[in-house]
Protein backbone atom coordinates (compact mmCIF):
# COMPACT_ATOMS: atom_id res chain seq x y z
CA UNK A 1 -25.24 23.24 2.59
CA UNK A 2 -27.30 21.51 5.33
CA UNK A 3 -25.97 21.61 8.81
CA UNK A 4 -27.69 19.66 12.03
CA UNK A 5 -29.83 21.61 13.80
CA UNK A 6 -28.40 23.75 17.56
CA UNK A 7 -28.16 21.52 20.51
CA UNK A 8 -31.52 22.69 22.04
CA UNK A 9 -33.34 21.31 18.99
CA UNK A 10 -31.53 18.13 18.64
CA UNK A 11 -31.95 17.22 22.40
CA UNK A 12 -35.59 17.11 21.19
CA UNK A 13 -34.55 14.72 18.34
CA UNK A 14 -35.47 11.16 18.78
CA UNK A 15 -32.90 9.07 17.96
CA UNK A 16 -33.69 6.91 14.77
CA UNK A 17 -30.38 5.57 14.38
CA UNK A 18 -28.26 3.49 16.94
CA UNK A 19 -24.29 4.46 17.39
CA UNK A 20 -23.74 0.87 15.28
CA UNK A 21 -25.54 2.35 12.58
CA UNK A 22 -23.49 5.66 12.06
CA UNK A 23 -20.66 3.66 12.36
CA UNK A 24 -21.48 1.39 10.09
CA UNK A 25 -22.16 4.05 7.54
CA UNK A 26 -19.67 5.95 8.31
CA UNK A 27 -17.03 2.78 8.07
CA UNK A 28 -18.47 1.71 4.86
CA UNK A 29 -18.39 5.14 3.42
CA UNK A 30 -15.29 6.10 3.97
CA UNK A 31 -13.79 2.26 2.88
CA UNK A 32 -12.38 2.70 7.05
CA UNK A 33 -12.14 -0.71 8.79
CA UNK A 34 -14.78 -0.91 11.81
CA UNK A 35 -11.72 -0.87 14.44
CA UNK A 36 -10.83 2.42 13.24
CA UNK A 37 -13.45 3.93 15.82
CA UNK A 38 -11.85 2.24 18.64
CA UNK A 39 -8.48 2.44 18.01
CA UNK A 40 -5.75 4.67 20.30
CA UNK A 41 -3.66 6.40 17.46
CA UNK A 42 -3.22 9.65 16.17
CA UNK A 43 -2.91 8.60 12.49
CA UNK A 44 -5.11 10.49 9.94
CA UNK A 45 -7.27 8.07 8.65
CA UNK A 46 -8.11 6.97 12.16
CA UNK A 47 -8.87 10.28 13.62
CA UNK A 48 -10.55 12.15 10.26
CA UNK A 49 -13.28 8.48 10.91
CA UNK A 50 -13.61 9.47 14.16
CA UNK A 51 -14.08 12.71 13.64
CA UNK A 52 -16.78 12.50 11.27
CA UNK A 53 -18.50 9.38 13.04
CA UNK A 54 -18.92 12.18 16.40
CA UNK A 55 -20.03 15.16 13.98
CA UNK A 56 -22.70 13.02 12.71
CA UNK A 57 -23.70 10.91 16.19
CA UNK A 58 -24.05 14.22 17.45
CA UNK A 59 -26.34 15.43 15.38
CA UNK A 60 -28.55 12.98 15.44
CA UNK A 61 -28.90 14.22 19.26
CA UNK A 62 -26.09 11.78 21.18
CA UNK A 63 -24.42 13.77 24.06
CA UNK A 64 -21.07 14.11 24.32
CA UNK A 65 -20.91 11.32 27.07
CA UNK A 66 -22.28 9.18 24.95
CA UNK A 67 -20.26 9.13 22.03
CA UNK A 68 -17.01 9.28 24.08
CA UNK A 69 -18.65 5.97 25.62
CA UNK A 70 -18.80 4.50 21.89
CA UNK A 71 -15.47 5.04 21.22
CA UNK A 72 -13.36 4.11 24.58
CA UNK A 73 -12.35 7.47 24.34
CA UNK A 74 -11.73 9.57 27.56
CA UNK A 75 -12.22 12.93 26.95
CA UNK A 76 -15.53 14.89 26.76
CA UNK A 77 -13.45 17.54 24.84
CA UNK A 78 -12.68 15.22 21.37
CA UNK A 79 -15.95 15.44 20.28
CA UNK A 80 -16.43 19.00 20.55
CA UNK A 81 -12.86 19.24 18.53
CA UNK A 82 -13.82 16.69 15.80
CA UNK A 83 -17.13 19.12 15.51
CA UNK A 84 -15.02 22.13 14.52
CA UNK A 85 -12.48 19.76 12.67
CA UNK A 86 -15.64 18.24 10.33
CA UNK A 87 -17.44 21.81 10.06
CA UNK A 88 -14.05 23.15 9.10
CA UNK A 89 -13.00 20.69 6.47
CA UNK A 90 -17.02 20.84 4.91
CA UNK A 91 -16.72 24.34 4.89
CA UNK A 92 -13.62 24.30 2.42
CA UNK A 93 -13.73 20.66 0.82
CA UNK A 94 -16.80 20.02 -1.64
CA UNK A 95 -15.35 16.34 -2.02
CA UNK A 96 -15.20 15.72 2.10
CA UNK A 97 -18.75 18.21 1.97
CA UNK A 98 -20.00 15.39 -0.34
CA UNK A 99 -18.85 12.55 1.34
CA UNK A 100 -20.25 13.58 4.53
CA UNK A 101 -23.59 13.79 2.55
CA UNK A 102 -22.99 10.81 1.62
CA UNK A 103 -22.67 9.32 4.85
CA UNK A 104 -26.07 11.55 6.17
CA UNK A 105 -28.36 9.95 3.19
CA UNK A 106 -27.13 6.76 3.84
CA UNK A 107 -28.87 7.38 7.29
């Protein structure tokens, strides 16, 4: 299992892919409608895209600030949380582990 690299190393990172393009990979992957990223609900669907869309923007070396910015989101704190949430669900889901793959190669 390949995880992103810490947060001192990806800082280094330059960024070869814009926020559009990890959404759009993300959206298509996961058959999600575009407006999922921006939407204000708490419905599964919405918030598992989300979720993976910040796991991978951050590690292709996005801040924080940044992806909240993407997403008309307000709080520094989701993207942290959808970190864990992703990790989590890779750790004990092999499909989710390979969609998430998926999603990276695509990239």
């Amino acid at each position: 299992m390949m995880r992103f690299k810490s947060v001192s190393q990806s800082k280094r990172i330059i960024r070869a892919k814009s926020l559009m393009e990890i959404a759009t990979a993300v959206t298509s992957t996961t058959k999600a409608p575009m407006k999922y990223l921006w939407e204000k609900t708490r419905r599964r669907e919405v918030a598992e895209t989300k979720q993976i869309f910040s796991f991978i923007a951050y590690g292709f070396g996005y801040t924080h600030k940044q992806i909240v910015a993407f997403l008309h989101q307000k709080e520094l704190s989701n993207v942290s949380h959808s970190k864990k949430q992703v990790q989590n669900q890779i750790d004990v889901d092999p499909k989710f582990s390979e969609m998430v793959e998926r999603i990276k190669k695509k990239l």
